[in-house]
C-alpha atoms as a PDB file:
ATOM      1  CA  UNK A   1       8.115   1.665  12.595  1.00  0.00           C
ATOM      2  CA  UNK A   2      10.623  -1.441  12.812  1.00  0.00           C
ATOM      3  CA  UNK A   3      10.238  -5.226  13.049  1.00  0.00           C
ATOM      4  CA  UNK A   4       9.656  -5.391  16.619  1.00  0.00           C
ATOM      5  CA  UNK A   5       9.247  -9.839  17.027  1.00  0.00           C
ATOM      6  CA  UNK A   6       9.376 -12.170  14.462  1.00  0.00           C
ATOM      7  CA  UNK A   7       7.794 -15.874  15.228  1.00  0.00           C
ATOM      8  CA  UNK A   8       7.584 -19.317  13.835  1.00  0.00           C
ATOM      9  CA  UNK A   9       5.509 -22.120  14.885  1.00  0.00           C
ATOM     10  CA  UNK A  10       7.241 -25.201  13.058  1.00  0.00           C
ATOM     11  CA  UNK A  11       4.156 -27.132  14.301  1.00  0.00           C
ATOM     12  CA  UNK A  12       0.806 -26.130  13.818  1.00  0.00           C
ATOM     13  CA  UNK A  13      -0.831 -25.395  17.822  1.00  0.00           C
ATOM     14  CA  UNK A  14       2.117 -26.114  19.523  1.00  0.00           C
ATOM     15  CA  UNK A  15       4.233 -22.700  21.189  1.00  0.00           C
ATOM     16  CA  UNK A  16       6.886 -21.731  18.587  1.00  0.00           C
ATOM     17  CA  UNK A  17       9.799 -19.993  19.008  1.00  0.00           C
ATOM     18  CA  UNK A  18      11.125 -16.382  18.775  1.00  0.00           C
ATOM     19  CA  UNK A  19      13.584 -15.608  15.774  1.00  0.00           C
ATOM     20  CA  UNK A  20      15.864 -12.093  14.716  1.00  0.00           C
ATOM     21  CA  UNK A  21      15.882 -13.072  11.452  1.00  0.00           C
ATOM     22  CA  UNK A  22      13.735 -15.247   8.776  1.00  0.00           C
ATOM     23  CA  UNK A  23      12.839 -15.945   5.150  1.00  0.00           C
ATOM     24  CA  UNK A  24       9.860 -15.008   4.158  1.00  0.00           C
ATOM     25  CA  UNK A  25       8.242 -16.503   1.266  1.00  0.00           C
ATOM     26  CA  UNK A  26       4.394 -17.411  -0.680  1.00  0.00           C
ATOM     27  CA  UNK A  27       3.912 -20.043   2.204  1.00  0.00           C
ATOM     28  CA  UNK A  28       5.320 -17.530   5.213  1.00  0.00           C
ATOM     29  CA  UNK A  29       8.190 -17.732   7.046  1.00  0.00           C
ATOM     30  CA  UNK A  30      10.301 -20.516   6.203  1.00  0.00           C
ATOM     31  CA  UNK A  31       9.677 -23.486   8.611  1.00  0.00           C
ATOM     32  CA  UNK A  32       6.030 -22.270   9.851  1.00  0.00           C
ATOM     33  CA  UNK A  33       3.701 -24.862  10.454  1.00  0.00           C
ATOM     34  CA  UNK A  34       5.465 -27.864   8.040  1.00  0.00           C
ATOM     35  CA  UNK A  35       4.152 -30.237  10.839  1.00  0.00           C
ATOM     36  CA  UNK A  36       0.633 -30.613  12.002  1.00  0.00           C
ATOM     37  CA  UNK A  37      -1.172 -33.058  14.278  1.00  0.00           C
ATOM     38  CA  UNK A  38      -3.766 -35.233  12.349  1.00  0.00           C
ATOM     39  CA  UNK A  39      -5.983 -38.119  12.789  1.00  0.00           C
ATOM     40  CA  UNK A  40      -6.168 -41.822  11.177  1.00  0.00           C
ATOM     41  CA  UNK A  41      -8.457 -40.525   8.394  1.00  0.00           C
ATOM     42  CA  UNK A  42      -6.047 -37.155   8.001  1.00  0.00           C
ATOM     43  CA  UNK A  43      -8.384 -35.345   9.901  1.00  0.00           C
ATOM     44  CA  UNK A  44      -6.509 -32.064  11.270  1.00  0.00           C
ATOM     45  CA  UNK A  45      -6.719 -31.182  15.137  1.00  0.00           C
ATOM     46  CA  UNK A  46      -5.793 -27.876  16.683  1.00  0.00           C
ATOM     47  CA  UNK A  47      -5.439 -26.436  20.193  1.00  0.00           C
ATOM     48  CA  UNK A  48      -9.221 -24.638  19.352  1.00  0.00           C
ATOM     49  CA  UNK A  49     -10.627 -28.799  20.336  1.00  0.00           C
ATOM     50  CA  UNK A  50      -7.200 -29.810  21.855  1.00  0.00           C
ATOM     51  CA  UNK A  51      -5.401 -27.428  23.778  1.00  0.00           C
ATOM     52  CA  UNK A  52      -3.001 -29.381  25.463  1.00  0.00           C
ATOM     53  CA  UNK A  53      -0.935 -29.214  22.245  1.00  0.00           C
ATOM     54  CA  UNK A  54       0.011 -25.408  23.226  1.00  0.00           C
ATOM     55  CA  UNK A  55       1.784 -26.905  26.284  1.00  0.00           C
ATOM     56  CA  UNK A  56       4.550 -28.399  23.772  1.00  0.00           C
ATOM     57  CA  UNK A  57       7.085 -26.512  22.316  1.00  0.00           C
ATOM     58  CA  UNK A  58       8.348 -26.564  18.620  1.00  0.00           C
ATOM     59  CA  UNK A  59      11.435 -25.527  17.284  1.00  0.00           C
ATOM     60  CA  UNK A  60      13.978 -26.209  14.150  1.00  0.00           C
ATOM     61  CA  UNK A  61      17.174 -27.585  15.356  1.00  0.00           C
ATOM     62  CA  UNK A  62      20.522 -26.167  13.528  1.00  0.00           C
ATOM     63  CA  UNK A  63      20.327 -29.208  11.301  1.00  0.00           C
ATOM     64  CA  UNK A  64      16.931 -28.090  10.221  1.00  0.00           C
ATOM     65  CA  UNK A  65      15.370 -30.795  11.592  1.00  0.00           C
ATOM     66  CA  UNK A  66      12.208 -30.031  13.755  1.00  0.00           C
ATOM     67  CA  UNK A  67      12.367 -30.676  17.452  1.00  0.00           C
ATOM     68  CA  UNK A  68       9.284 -31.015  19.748  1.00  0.00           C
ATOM     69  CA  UNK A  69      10.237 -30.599  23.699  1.00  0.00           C
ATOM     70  CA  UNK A  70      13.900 -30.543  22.534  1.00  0.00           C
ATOM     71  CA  UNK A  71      13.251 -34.442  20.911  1.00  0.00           C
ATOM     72  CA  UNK A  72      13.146 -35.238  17.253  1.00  0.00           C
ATOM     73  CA  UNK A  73       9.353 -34.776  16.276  1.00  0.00           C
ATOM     74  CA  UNK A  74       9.167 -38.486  14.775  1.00  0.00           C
ATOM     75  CA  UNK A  75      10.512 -39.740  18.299  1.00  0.00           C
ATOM     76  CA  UNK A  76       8.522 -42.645  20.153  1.00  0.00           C
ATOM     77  CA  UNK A  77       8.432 -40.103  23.021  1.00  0.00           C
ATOM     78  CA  UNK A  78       7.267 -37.179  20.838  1.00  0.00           C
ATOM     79  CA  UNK A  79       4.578 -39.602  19.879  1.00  0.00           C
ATOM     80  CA  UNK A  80       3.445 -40.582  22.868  1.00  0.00           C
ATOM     81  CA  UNK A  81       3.268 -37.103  24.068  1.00  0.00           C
ATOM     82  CA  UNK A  82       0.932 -35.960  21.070  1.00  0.00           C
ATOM     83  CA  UNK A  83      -1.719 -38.734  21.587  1.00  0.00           C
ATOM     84  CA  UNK A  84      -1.935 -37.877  25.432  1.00  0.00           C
ATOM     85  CA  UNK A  85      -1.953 -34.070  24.115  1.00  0.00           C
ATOM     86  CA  UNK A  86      -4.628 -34.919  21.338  1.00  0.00           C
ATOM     87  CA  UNK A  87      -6.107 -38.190  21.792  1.00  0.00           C
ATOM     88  CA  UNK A  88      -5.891 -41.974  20.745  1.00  0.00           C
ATOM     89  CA  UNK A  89      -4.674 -42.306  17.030  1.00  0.00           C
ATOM     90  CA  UNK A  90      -3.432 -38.738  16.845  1.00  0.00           C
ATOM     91  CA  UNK A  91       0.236 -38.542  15.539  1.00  0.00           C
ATOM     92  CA  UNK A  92       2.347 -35.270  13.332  1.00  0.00           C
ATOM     93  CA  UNK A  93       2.719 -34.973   9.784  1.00  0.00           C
ATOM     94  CA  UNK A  94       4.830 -33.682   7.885  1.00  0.00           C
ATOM     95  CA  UNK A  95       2.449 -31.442   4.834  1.00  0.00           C
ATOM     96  CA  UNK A  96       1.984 -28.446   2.461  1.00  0.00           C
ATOM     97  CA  UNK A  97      -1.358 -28.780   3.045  1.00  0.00           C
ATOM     98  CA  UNK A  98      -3.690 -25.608   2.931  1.00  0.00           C
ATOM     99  CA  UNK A  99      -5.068 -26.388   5.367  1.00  0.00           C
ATOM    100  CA  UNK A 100      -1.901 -25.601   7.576  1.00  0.00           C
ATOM    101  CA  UNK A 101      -3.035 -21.879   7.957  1.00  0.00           C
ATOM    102  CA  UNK A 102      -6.226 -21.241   9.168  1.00  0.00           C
ATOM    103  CA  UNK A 103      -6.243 -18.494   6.868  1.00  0.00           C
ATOM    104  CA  UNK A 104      -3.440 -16.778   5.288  1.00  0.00           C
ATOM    105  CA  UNK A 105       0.436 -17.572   5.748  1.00  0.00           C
ATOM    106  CA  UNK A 106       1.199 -14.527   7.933  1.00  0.00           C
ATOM    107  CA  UNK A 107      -0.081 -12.865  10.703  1.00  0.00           C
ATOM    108  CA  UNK A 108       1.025  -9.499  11.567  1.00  0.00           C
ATOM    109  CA  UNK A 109       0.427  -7.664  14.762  1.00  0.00           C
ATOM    110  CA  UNK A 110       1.206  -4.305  16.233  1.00  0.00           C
ATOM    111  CA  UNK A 111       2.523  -3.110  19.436  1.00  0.00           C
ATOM    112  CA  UNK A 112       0.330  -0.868  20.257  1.00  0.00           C
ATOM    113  CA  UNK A 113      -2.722  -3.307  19.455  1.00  0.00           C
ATOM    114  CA  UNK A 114      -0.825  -5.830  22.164  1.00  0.00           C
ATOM    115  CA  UNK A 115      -0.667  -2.635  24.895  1.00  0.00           C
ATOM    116  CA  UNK A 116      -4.146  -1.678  23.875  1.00  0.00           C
ATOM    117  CA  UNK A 117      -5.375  -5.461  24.613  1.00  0.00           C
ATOM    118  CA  UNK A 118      -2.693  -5.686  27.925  1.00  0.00           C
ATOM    119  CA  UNK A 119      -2.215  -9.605  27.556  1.00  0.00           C
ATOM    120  CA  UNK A 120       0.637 -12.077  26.658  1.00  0.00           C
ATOM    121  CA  UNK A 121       1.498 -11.463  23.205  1.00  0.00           C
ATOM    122  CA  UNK A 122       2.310 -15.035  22.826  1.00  0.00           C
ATOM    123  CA  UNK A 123      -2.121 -15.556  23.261  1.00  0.00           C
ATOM    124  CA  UNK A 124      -2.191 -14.474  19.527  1.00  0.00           C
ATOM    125  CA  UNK A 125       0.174 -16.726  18.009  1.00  0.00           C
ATOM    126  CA  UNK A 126       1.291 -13.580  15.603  1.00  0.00           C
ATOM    127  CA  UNK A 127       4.150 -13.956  13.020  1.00  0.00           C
ATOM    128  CA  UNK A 128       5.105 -10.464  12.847  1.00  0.00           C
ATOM    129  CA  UNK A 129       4.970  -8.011  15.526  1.00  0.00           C
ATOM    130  CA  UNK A 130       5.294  -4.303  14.458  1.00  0.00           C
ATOM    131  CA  UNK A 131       6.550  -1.799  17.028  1.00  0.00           C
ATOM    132  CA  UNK A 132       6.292   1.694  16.748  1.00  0.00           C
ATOM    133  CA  UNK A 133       2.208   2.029  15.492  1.00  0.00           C
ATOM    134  CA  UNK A 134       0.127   3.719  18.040  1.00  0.00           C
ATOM    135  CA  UNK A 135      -2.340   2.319  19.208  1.00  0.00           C
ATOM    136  CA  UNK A 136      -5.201   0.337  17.417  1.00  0.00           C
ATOM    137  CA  UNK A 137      -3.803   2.013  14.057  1.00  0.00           C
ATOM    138  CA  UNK A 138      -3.460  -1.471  12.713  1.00  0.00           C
ATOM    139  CA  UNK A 139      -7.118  -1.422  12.485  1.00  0.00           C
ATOM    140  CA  UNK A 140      -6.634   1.355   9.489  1.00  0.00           C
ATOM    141  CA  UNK A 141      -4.175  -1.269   7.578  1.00  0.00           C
ATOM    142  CA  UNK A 142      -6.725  -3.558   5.843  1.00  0.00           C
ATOM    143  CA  UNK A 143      -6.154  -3.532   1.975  1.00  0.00           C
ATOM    144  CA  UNK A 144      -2.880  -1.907   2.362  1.00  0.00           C
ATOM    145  CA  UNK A 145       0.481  -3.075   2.081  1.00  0.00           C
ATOM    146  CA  UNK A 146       3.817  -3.146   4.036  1.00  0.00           C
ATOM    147  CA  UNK A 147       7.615  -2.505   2.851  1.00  0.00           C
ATOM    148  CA  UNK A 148      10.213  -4.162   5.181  1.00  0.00           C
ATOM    149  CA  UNK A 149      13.592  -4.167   2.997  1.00  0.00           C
ATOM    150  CA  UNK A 150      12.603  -6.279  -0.500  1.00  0.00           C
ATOM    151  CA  UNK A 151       9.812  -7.880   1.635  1.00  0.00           C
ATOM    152  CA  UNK A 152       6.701  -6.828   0.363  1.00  0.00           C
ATOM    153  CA  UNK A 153       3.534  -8.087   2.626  1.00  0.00           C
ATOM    154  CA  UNK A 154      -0.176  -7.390   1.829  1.00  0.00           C
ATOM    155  CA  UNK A 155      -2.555  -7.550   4.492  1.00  0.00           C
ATOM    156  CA  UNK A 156      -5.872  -8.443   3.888  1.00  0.00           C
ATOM    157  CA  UNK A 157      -8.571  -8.643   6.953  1.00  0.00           C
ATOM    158  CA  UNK A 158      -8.268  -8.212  10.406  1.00  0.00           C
ATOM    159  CA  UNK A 159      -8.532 -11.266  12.335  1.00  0.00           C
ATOM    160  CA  UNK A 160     -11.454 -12.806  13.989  1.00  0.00           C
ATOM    161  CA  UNK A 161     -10.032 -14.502  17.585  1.00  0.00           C
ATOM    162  CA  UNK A 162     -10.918 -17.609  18.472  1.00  0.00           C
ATOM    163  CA  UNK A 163     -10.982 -19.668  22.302  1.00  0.00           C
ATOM    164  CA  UNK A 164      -7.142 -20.284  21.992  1.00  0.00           C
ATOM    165  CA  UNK A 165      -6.624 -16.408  23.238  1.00  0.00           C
ATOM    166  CA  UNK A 166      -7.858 -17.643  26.554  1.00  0.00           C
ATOM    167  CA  UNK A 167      -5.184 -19.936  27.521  1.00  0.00           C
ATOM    168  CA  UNK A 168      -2.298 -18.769  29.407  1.00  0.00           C
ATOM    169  CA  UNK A 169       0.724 -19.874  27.149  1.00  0.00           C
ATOM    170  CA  UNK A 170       2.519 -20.372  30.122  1.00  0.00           C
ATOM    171  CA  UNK A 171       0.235 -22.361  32.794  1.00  0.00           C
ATOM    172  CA  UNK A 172      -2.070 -23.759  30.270  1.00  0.00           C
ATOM    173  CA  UNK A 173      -4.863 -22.671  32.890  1.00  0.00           C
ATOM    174  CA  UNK A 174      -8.053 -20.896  30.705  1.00  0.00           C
ATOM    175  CA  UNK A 175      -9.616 -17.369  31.047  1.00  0.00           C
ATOM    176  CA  UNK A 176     -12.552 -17.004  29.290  1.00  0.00           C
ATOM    177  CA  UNK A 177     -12.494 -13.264  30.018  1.00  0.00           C
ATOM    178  CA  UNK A 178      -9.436 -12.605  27.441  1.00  0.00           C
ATOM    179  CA  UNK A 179     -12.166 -13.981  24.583  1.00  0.00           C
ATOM    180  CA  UNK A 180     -15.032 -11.903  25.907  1.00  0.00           C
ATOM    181  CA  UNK A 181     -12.842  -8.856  26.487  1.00  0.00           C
ATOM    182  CA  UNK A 182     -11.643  -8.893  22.710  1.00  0.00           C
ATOM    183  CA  UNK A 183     -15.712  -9.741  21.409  1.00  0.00           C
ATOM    184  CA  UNK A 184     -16.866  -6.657  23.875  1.00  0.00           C
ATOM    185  CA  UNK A 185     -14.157  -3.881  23.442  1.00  0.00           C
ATOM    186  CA  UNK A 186     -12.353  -5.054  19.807  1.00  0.00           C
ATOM    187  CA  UNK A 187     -15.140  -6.364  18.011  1.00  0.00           C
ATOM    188  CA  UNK A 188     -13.716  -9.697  18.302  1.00  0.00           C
ATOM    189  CA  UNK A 189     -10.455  -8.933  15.669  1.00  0.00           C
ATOM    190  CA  UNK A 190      -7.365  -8.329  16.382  1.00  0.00           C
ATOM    191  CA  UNK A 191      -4.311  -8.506  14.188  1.00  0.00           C
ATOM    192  CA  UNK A 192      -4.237  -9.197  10.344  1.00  0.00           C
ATOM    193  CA  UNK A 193      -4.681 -11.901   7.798  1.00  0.00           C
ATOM    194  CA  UNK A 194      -1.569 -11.324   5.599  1.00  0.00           C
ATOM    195  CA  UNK A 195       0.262 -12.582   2.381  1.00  0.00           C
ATOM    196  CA  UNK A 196       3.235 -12.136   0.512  1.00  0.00           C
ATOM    197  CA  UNK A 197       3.834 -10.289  -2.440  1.00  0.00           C
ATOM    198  CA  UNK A 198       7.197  -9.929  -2.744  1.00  0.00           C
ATOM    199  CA  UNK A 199       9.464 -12.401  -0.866  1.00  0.00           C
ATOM    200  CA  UNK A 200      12.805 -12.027   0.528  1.00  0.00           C
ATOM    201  CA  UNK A 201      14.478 -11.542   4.213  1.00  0.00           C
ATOM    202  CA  UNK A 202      13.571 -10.122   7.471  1.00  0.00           C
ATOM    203  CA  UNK A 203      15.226  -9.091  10.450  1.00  0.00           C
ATOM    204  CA  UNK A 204      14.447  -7.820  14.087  1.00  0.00           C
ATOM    205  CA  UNK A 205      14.860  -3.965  13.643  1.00  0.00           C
ATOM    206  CA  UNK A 206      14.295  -3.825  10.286  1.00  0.00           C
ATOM    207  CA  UNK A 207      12.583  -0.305   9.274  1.00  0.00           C
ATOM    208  CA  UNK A 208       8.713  -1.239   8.124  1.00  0.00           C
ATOM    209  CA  UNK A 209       7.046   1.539   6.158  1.00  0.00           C
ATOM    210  CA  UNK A 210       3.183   1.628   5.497  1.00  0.00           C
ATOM    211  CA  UNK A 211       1.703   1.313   1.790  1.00  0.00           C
ATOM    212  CA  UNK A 212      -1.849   2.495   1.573  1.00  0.00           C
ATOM    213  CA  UNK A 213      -3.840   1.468  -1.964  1.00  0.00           C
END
């Protein structure tokens, strides 16, 4: 098994971007969801209420510096954009807040989980893709740990999929047949809730081995 894809979403329900390599730490890869969308009162807003947000794209610019659309997330434009994206008095924030994962700080998929479900990986916003597991294996992986280099990941749950599976990430245009699909023939989890144990460096192609408790 090897790190197949390794992805960051610098801010929380907007698309994220594709990286070969990453530090992984207690809060996830480095740069994950450090800017979320919020209300006047602080209130936090997805794409599960506004999913207009996945049509924007977030990345970290060489300086660090986090770039929405290719524009400086605290740009008048960037701001405009989010309150047509999210509604009237919604702007970004920069937080450690727990809230920032819905869960846990990582979410680690499997490639033969994403051939087994036959849709756009990108639907399940993971941050690790494993290649190499047949099948729904992944499934057998609650409780136990994995080894990628000094990385040291445990994974907890599998993870219970919500309405943002159904939108293309592409189009933005919904299926409600992707949710149903995954309640009918998965149980409704896919993927799993993850943390780390022991943090360090990942890269694309990195050997993963399998820890069972």
């Amino acid at each position: 098994m090897w790190v197949q894809e390794i992805w960051r979403y610098p801010v929380k329900s907007m698309a994220g971007e594709r990286l070969q390599t990453a530090e992984i730490g207690p809060a996830g890869i480095a740069g994950d969801r450090v800017i979320q969308v919020r209300n006047n009162q602080g209130r936090l807003y997805t794409a599960r209420t506004r999913p207009k947000l996945l049509r924007h794209r977030a990345v970290l610019g060489p300086d660090g510096q986090v770039l929405v659309d290719g524009l400086p997330w605290q740009s008048d434009a960037v701001g405009v954009a989010v309150e047509s994206a999210a509604g009237l008095g919604a702007h970004l924030v920069r937080s450690d807040a727990e809230d920032r994962f819905d869960i846990l700080p990582l979410l680690v998929a499997t490639d033969g989980m994403l051939k087994a479900v036959g849709t756009d990986s990108r639907r399940f916003r993971p941050n690790l893709i494993i290649g190499g597991v047949p099948g729904l294996t992944e499934r057998e992986w609650e409780g136990a740990q994995l080894r990628i280099g000094s990385v040291l990941i445990g994974m907890e749950d599998l993870r219970g999929r919500c309405i943002m599976t159904t939108y293309d990430p592409d189009s933005g245009v919904q299926d409600l047949n992707v949710l149903r699909r995954i309640q009918r023939d998965f149980q409704g989890v896919l993927g799993l809730n993850s943390y780390v144990i022991e943090p360090g460096r990942v890269a694309e192609g990195d050997p993963v081995e399998v820890i069972r408790s």
